[in-house]
Protein backbone atom coordinates (compact mmCIF):
# COMPACT_ATOMS: atom_id res chain seq x y z
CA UNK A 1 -22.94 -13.44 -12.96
CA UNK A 2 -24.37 -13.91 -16.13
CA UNK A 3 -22.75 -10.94 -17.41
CA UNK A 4 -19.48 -12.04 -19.96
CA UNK A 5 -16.17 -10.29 -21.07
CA UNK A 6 -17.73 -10.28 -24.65
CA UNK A 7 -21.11 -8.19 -23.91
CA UNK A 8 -18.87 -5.63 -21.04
CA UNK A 9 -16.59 -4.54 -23.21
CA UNK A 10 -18.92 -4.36 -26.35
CA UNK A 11 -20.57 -1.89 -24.01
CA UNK A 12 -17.31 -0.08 -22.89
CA UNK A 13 -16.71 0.42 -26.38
CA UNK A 14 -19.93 1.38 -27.75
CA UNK A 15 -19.81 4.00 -24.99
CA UNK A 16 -16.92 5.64 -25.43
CA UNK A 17 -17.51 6.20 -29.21
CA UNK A 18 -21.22 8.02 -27.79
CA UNK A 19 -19.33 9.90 -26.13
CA UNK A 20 -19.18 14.16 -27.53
CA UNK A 21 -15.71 15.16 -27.80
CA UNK A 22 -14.70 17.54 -24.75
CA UNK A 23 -12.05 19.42 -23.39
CA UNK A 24 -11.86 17.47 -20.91
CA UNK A 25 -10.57 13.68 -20.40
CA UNK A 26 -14.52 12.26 -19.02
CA UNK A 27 -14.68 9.42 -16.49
CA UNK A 28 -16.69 6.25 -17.73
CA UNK A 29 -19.20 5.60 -15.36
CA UNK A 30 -21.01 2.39 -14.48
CA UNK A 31 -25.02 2.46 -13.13
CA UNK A 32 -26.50 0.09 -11.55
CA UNK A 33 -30.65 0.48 -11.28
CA UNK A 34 -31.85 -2.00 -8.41
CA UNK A 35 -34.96 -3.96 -8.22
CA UNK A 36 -36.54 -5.24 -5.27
CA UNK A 37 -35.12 -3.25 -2.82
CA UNK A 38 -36.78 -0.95 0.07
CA UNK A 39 -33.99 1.58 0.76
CA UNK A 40 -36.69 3.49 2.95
CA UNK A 41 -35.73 0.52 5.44
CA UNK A 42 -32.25 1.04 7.27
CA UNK A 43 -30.95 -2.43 6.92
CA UNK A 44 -31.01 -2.20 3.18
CA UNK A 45 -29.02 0.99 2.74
CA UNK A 46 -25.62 0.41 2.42
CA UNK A 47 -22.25 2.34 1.73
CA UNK A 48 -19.65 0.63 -0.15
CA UNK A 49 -15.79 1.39 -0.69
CA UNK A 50 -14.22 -1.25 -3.57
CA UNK A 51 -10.62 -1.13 -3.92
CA UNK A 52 -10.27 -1.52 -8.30
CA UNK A 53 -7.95 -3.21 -10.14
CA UNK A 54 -7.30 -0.28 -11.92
CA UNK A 55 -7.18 3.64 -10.53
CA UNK A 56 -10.19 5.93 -12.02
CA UNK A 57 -8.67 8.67 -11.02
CA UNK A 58 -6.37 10.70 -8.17
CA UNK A 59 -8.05 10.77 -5.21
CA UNK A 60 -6.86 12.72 -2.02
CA UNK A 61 -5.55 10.67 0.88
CA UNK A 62 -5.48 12.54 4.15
CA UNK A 63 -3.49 10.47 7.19
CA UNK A 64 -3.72 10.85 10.65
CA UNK A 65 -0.55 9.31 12.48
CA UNK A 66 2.25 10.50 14.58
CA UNK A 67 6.09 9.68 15.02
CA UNK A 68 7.43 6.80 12.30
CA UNK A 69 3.88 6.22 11.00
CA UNK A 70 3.65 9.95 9.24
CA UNK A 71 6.93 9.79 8.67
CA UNK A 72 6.14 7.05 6.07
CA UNK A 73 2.90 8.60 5.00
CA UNK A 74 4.88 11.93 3.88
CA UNK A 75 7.38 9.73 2.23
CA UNK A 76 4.33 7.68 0.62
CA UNK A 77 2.96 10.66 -1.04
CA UNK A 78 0.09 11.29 1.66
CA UNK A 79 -1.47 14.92 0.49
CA UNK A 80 -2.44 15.63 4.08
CA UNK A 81 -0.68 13.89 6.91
CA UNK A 82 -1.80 15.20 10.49
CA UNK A 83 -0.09 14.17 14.07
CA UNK A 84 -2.04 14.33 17.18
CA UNK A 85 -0.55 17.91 18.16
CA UNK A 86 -2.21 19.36 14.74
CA UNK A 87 -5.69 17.03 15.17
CA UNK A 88 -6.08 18.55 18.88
CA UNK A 89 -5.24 22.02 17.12
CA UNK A 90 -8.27 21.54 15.33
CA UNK A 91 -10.57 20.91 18.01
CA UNK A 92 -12.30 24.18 17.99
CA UNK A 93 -11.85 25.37 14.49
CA UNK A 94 -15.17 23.51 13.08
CA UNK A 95 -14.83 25.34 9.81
CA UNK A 96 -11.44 24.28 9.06
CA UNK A 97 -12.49 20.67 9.92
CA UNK A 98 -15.31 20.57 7.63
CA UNK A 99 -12.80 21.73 4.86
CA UNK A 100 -10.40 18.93 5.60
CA UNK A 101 -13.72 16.72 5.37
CA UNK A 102 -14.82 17.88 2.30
CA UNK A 103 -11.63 18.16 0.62
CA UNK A 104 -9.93 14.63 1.07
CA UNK A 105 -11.48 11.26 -0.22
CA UNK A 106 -10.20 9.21 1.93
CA UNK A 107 -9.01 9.44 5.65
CA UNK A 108 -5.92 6.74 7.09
CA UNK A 109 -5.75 7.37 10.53
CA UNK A 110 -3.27 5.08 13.02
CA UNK A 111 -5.41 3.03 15.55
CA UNK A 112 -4.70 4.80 19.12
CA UNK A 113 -5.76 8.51 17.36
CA UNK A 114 -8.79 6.86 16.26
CA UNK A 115 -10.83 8.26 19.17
CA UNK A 116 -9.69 11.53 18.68
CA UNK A 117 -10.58 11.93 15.76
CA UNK A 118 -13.90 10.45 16.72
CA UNK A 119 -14.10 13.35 19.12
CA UNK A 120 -12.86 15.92 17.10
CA UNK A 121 -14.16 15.09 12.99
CA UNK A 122 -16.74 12.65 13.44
CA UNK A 123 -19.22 15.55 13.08
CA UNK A 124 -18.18 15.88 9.52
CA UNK A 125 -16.52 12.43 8.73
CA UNK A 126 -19.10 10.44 10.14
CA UNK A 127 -22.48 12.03 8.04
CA UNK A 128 -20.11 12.04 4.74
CA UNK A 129 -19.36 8.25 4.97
CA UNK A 130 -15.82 8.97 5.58
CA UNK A 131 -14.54 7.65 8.84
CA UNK A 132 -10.89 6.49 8.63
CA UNK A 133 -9.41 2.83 8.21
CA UNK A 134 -7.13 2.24 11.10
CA UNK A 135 -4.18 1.11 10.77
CA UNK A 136 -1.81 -0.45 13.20
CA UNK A 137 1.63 0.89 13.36
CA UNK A 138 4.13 -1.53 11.66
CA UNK A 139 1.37 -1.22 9.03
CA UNK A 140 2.87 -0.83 5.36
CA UNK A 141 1.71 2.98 5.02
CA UNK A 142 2.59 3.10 1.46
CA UNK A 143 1.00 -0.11 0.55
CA UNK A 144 -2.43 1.25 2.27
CA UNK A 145 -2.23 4.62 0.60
CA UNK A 146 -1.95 3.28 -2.87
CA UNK A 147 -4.68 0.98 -2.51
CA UNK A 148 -7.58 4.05 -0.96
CA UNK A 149 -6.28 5.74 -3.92
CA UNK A 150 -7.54 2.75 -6.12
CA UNK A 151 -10.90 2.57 -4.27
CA UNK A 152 -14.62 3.74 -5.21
CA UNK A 153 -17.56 4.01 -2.51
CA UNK A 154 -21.18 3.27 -3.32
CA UNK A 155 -23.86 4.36 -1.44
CA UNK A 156 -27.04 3.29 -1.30
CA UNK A 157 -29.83 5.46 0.20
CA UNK A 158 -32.79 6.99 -1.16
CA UNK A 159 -33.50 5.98 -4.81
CA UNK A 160 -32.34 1.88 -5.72
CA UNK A 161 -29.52 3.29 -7.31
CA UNK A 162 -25.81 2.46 -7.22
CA UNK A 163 -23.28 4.65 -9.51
CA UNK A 164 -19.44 5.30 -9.53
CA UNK A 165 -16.41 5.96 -12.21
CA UNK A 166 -14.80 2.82 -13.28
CA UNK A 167 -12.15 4.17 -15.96
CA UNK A 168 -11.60 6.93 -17.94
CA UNK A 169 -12.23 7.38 -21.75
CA UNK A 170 -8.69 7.29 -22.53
CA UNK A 171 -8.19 4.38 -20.34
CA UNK A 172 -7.34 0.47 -22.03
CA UNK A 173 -11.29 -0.96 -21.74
CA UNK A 174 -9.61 -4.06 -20.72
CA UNK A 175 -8.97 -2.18 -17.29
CA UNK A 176 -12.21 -0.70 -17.47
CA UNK A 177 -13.88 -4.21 -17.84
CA UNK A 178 -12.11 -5.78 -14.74
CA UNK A 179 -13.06 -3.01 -12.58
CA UNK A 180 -16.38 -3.17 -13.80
CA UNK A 181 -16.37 -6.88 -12.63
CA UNK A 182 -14.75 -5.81 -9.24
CA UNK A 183 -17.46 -3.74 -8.48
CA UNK A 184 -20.43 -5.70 -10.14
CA UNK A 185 -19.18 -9.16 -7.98
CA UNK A 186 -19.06 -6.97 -4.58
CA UNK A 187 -22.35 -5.36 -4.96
CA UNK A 188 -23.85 -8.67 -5.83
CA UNK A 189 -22.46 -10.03 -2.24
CA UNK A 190 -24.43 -7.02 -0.52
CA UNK A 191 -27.90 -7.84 -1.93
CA UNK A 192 -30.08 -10.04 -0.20
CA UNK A 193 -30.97 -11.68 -4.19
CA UNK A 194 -27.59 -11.14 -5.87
CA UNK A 195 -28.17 -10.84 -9.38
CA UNK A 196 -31.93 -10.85 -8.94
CA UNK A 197 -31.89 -7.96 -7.41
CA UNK A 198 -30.14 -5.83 -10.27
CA UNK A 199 -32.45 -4.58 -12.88
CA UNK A 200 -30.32 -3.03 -15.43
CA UNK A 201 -26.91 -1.66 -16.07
CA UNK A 202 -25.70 1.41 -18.23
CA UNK A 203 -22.44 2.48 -18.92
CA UNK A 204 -21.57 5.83 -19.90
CA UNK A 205 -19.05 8.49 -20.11
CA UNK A 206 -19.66 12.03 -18.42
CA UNK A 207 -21.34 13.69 -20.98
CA UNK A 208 -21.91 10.88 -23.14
CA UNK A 209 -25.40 8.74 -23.85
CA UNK A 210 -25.59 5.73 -21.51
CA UNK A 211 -25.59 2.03 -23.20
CA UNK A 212 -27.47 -0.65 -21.70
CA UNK A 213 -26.10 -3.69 -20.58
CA UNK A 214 -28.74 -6.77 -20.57
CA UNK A 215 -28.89 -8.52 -17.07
């Protein structure tokens, strides 16, 4: 990547002093504009979950387990933890399922209720790119939680355009600059060209002007 420390955090700094004073703490977002690639064919559309260095923000882990495995979610800080009893409770209450969906980032769910849940939220899960990770059960719960609630997802679909939060404006841009690189050395692995394949970059705060970053 031809991309250095230098010319990031430049960048990171140059955006955050764009950026209009809010209210609000805004997220510092990174874009990535593509070149070179078809998304209208299937096998060059791609969703992406990148576990940062750093946390952007909370995000909302939901876990599906039963016996000592939600016992340790609950003790983990889990903001949702379901057993199978609750999941089956579910089964004909689409609304409430779709809530759940929509509500929670990220979905944990213990290997043998994976099928279930296939069943029973793959309606919703499945179209919103949020299936669960399974996880066996002497799995460290708490280690897995804290690292969803470090991760990002990308998707790639219609336009050649990748975007997510990697910090926030009150953030060191340090931490902001190694999750940048996290994220710009995975995407780089999923294009056919690497590098070649990325046309620009702009970072930016919320409601800030983006900053350009020269490829």
């Amino acid at each position: 990547m031809p991309l250095n420390d230098k010319v990031l955090l430049e960048a990171i700094e140059e955006a955050k002093k764009k950026a209009t004073k809010r209210n609000f703490t805004q997220t510092v977002e990174l874009i990535i504009n593509l070149k070179d690639v078809d998304t209208k064919k299937p096998e060059n559309r791609f969703q992406e979950s990148i576990e940062l260095p750093h946390k952007v923000k909370d995000k909302k882990i939901c876990v599906i387990a039963s016996g000592d495995v939600a016992l340790r979610a609950r003790r983990a800080g889990a903001d949702l933890v379901m057993d199978r009893k609750e999941l089956e409770a579910l089964s004909n209450n689409r609304r409430k399922i779709k809530e759940i969906s929509k509500n929670y980032d990220y979905f944990i769910a213990e290997g043998p209720l994976m099928p279930l849940v296939g069943r029973y939220m793959g309606f919703t899960l499945g179209p919103r790119g949020k299936m669960p990770t399974p996880i066996p059960p002497n799995a460290d719960v708490a280690e897995v939680i804290e690292r969803h609630r470090r991760m990002v997802t990308l998707r790639l679909r219609g336009a050649p355009v990748l975007r997510c939060g990697v910090g926030r404006e009150d953030k060191d841009s340090k931490e902001i600059l190694e999750n940048i690189k996290a994220v710009i050395e995975r995407i780089q692995g999923r294009l056919r060209r690497g590098i070649k394949n990325i046309d620009t970059i702009y970072i930016k705060t919320t409601m800030g002007k983006p900053v350009k970053i020269k490829v």
